[in-house]
N, C-alpha and C. Protein backbone atom coordinates (compact mmCIF):
# COMPACT_ATOMS: atom_id res chain seq x y z
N UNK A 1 5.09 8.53 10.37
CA UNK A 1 5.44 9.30 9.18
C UNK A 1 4.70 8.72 7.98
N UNK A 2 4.16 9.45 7.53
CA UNK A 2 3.41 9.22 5.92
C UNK A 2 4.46 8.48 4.97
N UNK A 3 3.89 7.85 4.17
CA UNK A 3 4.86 7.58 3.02
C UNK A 3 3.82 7.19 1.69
N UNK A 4 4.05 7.43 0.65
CA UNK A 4 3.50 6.99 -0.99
C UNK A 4 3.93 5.49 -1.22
N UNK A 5 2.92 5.01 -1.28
CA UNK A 5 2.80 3.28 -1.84
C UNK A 5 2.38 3.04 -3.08
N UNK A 6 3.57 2.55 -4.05
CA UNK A 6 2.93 2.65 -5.37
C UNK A 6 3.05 0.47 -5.18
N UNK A 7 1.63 0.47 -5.82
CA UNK A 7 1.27 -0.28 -5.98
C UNK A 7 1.39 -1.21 -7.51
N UNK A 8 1.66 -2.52 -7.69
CA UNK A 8 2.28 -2.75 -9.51
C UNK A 8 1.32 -4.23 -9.30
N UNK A 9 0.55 -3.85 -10.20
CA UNK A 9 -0.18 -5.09 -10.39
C UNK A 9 0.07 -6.15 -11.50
N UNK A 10 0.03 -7.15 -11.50
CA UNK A 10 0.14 -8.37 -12.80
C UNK A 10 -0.28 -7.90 -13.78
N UNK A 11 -1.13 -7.20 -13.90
CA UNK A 11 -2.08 -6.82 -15.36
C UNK A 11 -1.36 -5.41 -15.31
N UNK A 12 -0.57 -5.05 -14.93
CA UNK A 12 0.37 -3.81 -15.98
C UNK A 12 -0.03 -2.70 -15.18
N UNK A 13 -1.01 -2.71 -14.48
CA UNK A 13 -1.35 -1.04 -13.89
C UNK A 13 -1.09 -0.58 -12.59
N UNK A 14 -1.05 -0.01 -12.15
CA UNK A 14 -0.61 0.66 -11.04
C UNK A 14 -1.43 2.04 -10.29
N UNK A 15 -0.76 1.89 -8.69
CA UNK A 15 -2.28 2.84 -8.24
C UNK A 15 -1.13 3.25 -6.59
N UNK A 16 -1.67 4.29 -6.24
CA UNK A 16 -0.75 4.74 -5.44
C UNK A 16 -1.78 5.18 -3.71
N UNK A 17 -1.34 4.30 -2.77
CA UNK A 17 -1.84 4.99 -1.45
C UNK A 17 -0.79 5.56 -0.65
N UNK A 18 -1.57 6.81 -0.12
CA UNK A 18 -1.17 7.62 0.99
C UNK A 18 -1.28 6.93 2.00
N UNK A 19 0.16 6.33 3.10
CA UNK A 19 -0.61 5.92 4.23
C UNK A 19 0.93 5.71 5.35
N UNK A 20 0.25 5.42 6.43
CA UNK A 20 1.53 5.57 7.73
C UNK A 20 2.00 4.02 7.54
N UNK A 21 1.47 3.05 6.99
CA UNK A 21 2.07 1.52 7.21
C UNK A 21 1.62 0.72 6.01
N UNK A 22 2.15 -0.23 5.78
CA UNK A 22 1.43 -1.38 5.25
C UNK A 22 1.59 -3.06 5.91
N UNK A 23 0.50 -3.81 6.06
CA UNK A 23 1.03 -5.02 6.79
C UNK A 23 0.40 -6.09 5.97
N UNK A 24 0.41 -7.10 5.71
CA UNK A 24 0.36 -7.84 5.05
C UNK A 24 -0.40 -8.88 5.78
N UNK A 25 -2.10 -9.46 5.57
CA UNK A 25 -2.65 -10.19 6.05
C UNK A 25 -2.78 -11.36 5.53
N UNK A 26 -2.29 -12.26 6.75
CA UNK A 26 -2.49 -14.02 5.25
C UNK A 26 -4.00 -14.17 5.64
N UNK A 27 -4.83 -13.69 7.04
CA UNK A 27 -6.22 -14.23 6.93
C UNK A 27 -6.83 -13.96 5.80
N UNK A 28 -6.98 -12.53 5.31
CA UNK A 28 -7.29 -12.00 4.42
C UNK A 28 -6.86 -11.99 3.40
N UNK A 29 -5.39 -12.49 3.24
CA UNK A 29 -4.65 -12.59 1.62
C UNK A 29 -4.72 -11.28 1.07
N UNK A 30 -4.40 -10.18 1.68
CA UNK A 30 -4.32 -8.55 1.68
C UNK A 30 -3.34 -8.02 1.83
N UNK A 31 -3.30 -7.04 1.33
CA UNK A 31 -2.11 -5.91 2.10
C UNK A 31 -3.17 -4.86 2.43
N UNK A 32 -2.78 -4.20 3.79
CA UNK A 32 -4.10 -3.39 4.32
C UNK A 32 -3.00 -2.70 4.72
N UNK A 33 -3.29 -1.19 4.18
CA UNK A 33 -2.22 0.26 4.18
C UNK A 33 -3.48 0.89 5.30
N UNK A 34 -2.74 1.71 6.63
CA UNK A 34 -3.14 2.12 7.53
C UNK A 34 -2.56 3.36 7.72
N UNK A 35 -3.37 4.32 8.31
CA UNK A 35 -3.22 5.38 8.74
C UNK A 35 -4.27 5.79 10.14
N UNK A 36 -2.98 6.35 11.38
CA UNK A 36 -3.97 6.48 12.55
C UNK A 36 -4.80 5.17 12.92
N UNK A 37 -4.56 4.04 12.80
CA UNK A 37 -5.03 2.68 13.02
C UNK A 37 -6.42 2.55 12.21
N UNK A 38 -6.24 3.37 11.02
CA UNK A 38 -7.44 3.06 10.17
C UNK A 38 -7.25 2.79 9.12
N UNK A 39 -8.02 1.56 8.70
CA UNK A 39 -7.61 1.25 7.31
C UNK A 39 -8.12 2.12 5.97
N UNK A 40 -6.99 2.46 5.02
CA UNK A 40 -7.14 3.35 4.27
C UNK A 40 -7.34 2.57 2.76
N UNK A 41 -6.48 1.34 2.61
CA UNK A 41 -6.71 0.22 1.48
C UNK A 41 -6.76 -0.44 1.79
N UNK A 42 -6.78 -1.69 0.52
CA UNK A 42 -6.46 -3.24 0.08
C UNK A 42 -6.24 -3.46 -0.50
N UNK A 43 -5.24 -4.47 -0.97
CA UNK A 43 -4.40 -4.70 -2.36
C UNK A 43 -4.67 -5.97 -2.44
N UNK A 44 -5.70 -7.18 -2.86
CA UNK A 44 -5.25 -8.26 -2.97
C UNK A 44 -4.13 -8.97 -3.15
N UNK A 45 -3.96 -9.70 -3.00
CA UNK A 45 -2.42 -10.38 -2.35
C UNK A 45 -1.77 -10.87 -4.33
N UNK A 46 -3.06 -12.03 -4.59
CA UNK A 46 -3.12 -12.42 -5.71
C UNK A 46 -3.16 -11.79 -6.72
N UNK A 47 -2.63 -10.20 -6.56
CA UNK A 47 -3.11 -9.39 -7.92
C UNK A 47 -2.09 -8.76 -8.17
N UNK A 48 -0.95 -8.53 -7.06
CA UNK A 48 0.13 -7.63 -6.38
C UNK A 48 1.34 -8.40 -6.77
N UNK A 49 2.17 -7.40 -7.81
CA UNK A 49 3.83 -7.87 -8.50
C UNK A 49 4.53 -7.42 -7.20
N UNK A 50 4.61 -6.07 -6.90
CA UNK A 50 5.10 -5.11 -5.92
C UNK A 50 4.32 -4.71 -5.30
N UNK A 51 5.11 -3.73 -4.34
CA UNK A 51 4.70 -2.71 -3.23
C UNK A 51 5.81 -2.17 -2.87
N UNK A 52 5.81 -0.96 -3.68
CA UNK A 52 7.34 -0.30 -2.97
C UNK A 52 6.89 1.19 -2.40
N UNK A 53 7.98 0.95 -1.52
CA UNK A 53 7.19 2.79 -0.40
C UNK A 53 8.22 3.59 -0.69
N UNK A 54 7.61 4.80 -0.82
CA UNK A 54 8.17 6.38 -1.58
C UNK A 54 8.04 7.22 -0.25
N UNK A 55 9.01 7.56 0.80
CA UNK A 55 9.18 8.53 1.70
C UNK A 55 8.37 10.10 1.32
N UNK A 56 7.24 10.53 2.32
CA UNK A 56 6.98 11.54 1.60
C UNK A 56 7.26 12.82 2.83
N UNK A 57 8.65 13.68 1.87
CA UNK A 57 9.23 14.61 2.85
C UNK A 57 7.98 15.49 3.16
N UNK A 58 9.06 17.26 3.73
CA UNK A 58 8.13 18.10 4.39
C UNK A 58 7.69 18.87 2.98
N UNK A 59 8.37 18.65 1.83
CA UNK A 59 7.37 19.29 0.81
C UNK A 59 6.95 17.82 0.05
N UNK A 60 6.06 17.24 0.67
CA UNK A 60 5.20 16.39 0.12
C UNK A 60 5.21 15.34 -1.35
């Protein structure tokens, strides 16, 4: 299931991915948002206040 990832960065701004997951890499110090086993972002780890996920129903 899809869901909206709004993203809250240290420096005040914010940015939103469409995606089926998010997992959190310490190799990479990432958050890598996936869809269909493809990566769709990256959020540096070090840049990232939040990450909160927004359910996105059948009207979108």
């Amino acid at each position: 299931m899809m869901a909206r990832y709004e993203i809250n960065y240290l420096d005040g701004t914010t940015d939103t991915v469409t995606a089926e997951g998010v997992e959190y890499d310490t190799e990479a110090g990432d958050y890598t948002f996936f869809t269909q086993g493809q990566v769709v972002a990256l959020a540096p780890v070090t840049n990232v206040r939040s990450v909160i996920r927004h359910e996105v129903g059948a009207n979108g």
